[in-house]
N, C-alpha and C. Protein backbone atom coordinates (compact mmCIF):
# COMPACT_ATOMS: atom_id res chain seq x y z
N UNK A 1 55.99 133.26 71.74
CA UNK A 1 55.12 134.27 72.31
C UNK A 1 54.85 135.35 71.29
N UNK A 2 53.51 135.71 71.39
CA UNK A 2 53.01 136.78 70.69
C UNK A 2 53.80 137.95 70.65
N UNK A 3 54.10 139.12 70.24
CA UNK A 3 54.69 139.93 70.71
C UNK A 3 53.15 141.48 70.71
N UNK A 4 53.52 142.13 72.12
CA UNK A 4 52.86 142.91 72.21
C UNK A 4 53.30 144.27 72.63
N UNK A 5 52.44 145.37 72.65
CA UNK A 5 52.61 146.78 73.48
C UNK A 5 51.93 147.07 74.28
N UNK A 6 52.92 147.10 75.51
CA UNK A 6 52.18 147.64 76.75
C UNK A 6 51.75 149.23 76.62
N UNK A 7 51.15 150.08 77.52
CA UNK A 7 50.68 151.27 77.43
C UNK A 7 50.25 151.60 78.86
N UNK A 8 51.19 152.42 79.33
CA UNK A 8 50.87 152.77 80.55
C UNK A 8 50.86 154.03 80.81
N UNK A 9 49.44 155.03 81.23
CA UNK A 9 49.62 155.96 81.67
C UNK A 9 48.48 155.99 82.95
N UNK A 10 48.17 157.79 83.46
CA UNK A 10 47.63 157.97 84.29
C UNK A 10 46.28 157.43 83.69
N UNK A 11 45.90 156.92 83.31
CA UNK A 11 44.21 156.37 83.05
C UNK A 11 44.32 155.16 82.96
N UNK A 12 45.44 154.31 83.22
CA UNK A 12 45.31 152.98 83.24
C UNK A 12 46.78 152.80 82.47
N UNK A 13 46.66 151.50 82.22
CA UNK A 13 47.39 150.21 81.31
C UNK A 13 46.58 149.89 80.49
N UNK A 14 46.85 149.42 78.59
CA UNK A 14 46.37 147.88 78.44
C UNK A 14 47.67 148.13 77.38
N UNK A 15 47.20 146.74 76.94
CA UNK A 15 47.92 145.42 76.13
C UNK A 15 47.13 145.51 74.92
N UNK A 16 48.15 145.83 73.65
CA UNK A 16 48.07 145.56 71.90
C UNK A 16 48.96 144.50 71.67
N UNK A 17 48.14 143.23 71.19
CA UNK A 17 49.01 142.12 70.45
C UNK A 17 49.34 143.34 69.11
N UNK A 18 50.58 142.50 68.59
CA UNK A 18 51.22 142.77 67.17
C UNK A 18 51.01 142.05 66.28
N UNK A 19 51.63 142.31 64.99
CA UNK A 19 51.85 141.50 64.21
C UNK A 19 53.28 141.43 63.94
N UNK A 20 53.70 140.65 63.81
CA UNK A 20 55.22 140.76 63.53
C UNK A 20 55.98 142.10 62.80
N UNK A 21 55.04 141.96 61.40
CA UNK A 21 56.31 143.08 60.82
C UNK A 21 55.83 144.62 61.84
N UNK A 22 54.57 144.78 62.53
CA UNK A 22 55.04 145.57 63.58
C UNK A 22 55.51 146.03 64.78
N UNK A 23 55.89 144.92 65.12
CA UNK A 23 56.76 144.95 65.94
C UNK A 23 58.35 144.95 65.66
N UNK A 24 58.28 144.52 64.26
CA UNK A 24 59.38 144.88 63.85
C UNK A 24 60.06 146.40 64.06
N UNK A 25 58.64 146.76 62.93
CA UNK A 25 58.91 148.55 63.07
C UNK A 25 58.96 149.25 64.34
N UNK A 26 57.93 148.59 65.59
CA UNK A 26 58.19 149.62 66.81
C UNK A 26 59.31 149.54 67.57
N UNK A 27 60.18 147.92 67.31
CA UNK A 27 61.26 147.74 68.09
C UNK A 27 62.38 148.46 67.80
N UNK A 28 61.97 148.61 66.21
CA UNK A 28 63.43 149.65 64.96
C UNK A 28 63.09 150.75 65.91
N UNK A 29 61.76 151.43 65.89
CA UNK A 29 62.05 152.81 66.47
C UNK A 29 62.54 153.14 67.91
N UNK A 30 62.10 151.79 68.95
CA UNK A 30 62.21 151.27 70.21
C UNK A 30 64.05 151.77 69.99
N UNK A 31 64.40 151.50 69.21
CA UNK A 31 66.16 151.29 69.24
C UNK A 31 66.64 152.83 68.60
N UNK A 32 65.85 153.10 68.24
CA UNK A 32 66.23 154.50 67.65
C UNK A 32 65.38 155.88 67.89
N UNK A 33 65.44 156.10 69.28
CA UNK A 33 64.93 157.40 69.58
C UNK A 33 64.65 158.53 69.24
N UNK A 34 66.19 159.05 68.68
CA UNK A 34 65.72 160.40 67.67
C UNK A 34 64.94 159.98 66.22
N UNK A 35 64.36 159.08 66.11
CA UNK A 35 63.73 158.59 65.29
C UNK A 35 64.25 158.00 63.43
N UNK A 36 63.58 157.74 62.77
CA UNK A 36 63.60 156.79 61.41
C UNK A 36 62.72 157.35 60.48
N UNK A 37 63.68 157.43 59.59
CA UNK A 37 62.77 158.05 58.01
C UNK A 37 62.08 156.98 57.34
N UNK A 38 61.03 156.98 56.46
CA UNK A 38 60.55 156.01 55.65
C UNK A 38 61.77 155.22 54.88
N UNK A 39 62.38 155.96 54.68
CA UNK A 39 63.62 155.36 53.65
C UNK A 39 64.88 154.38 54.81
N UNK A 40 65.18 155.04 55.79
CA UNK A 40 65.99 154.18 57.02
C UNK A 40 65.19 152.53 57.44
N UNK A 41 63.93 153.27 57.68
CA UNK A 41 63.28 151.79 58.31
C UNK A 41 62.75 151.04 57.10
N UNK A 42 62.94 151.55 55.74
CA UNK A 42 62.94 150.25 54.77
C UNK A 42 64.05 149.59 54.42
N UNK A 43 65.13 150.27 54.43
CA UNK A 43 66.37 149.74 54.78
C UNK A 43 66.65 148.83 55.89
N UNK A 44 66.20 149.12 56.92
CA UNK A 44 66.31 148.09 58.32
C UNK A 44 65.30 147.40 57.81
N UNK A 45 64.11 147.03 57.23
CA UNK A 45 62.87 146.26 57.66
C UNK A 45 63.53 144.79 56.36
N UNK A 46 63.78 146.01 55.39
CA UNK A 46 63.59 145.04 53.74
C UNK A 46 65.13 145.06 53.07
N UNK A 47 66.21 145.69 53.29
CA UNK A 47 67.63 146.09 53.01
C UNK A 47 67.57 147.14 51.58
N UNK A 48 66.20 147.75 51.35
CA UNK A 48 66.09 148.25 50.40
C UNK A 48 65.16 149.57 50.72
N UNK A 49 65.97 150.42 50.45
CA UNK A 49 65.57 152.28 51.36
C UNK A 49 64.62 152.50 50.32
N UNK A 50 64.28 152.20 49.10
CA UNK A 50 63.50 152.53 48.07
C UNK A 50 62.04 151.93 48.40
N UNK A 51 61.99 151.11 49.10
CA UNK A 51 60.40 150.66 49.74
C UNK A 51 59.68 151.52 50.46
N UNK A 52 60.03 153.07 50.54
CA UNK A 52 59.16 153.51 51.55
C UNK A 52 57.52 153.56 51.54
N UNK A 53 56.74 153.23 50.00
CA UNK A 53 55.28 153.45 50.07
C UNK A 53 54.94 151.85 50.85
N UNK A 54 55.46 151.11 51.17
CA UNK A 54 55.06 149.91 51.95
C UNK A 54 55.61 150.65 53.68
N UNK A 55 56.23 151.49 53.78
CA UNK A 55 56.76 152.14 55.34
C UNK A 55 55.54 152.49 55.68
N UNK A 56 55.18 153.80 54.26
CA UNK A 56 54.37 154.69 54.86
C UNK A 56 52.76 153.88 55.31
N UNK A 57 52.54 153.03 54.73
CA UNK A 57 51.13 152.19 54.65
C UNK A 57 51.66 152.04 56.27
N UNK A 58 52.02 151.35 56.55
CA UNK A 58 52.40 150.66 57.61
C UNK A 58 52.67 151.63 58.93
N UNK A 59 53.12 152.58 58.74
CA UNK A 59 53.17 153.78 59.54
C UNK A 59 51.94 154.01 59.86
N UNK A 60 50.71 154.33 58.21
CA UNK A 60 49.81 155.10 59.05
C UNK A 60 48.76 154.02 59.62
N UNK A 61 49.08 152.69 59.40
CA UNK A 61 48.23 151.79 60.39
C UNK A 61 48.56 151.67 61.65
N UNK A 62 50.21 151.72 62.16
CA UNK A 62 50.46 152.09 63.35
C UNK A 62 49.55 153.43 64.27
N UNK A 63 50.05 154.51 63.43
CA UNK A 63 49.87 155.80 64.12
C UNK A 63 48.12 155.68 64.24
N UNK A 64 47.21 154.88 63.43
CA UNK A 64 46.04 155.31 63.22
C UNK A 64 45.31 154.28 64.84
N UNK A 65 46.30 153.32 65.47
CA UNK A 65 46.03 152.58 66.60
C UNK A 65 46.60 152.99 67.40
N UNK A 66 47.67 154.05 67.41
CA UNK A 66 48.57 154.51 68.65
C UNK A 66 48.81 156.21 68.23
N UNK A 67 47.75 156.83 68.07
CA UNK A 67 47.94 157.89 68.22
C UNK A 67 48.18 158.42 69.30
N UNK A 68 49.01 159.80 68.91
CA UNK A 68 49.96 160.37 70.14
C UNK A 68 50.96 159.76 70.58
N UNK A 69 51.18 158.38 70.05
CA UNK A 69 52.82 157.74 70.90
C UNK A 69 53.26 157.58 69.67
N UNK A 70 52.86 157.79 68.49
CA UNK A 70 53.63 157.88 67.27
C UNK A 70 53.80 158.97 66.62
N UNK A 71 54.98 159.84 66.39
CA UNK A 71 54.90 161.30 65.52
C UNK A 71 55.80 160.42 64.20
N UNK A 72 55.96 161.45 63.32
CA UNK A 72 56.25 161.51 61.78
C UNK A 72 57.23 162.47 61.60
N UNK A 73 58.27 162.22 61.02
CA UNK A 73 58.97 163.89 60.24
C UNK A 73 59.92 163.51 61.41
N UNK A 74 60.77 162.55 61.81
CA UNK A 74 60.37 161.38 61.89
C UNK A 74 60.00 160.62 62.16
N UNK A 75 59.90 159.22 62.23
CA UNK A 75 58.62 158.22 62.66
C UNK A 75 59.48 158.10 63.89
N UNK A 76 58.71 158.61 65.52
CA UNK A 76 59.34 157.96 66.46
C UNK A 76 58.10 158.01 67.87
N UNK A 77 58.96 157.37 68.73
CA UNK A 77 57.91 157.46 69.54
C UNK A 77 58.00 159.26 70.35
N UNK A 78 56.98 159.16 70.99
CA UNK A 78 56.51 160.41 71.54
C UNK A 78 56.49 160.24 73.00
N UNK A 79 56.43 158.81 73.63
CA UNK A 79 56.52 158.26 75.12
C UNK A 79 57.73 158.02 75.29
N UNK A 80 58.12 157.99 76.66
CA UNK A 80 59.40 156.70 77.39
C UNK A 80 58.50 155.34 76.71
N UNK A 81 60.30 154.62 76.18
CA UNK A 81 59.78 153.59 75.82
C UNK A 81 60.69 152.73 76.27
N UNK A 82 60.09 151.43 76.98
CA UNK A 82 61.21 150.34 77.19
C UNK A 82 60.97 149.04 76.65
N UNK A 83 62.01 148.44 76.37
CA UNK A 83 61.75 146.95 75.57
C UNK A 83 62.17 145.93 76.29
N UNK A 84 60.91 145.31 77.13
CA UNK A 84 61.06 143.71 77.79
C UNK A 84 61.51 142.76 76.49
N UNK A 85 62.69 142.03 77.07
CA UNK A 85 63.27 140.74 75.90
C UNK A 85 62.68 139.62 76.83
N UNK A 86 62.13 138.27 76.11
CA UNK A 86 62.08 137.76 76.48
C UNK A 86 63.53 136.66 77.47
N UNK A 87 63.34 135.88 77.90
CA UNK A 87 63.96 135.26 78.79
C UNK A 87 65.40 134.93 78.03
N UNK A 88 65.59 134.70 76.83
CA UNK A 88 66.65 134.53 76.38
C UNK A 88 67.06 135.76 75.43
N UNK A 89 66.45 136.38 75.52
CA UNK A 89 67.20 137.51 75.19
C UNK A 89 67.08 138.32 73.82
N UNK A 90 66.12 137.27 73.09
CA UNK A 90 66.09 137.41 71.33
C UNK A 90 65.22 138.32 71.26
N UNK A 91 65.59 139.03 70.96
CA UNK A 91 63.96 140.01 70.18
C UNK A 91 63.41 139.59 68.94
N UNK A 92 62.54 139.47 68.56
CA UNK A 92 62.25 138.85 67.22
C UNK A 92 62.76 137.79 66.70
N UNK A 93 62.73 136.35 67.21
CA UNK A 93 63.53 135.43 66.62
C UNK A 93 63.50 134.99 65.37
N UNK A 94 62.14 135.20 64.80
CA UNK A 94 61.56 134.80 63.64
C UNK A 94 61.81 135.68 62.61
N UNK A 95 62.46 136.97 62.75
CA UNK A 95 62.69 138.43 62.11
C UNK A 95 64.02 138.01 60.81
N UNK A 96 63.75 138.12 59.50
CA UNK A 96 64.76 138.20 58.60
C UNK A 96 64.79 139.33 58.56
N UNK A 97 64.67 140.49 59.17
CA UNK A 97 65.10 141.97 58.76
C UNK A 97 66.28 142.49 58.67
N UNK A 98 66.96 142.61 57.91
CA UNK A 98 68.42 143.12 58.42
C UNK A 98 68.76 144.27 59.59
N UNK A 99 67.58 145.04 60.23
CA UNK A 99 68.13 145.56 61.05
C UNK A 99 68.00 145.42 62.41
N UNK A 100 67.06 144.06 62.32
CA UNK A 100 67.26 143.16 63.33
C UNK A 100 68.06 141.65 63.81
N UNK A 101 68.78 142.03 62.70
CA UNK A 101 70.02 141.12 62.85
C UNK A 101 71.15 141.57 63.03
């Protein structure tokens, strides 16, 4: 299954398919509320905190499709957020990230 983001407020619902490595990143932040520095979530994404100009790219393609549910300083969400697992339980099965393992 694809992995996606639901969005629910008073003006409705819809549905954003992902791409993997972002869902990677929203599930990292999904798990980490008070939020993730460029340097933390390259560490979780890649095991290497020195990748952050590949974070930040990637950040501002997030934030530039989900503005307002993404802030910076640090990268976290701005909504209640909950994470449906699928039926067995894996989040990302396909994920070599170390901080999803």
């Amino acid at each position: 299954h694809r992995p996606l983001l639901r969005l629910d407020g008073p003006s409705g619902s819809w549905d954003q398919p992902l791409t993997p490595r972002h869902a990677e990143i929203l599930y990292l932040l999904a798990r980490h509320p008070r939020g993730r520095s460029a340097a933390e979530l390259a560490a979780d994404l890649f095991g290497d905190a020195e990748r952050t100009v590949t974070i930040r790219a990637e950040m501002s393609r997030l934030r530039r499709h989900f503005a307002g549910v993404l802030a910076h300083r640090p990268y976290r969400f701005t909504v209640e957020v909950q994470v449906l697992l699928p039926d067995d339980g894996v989040a990302l099965p396909g994920s070599v990230a170390p901080g999803l393992r």
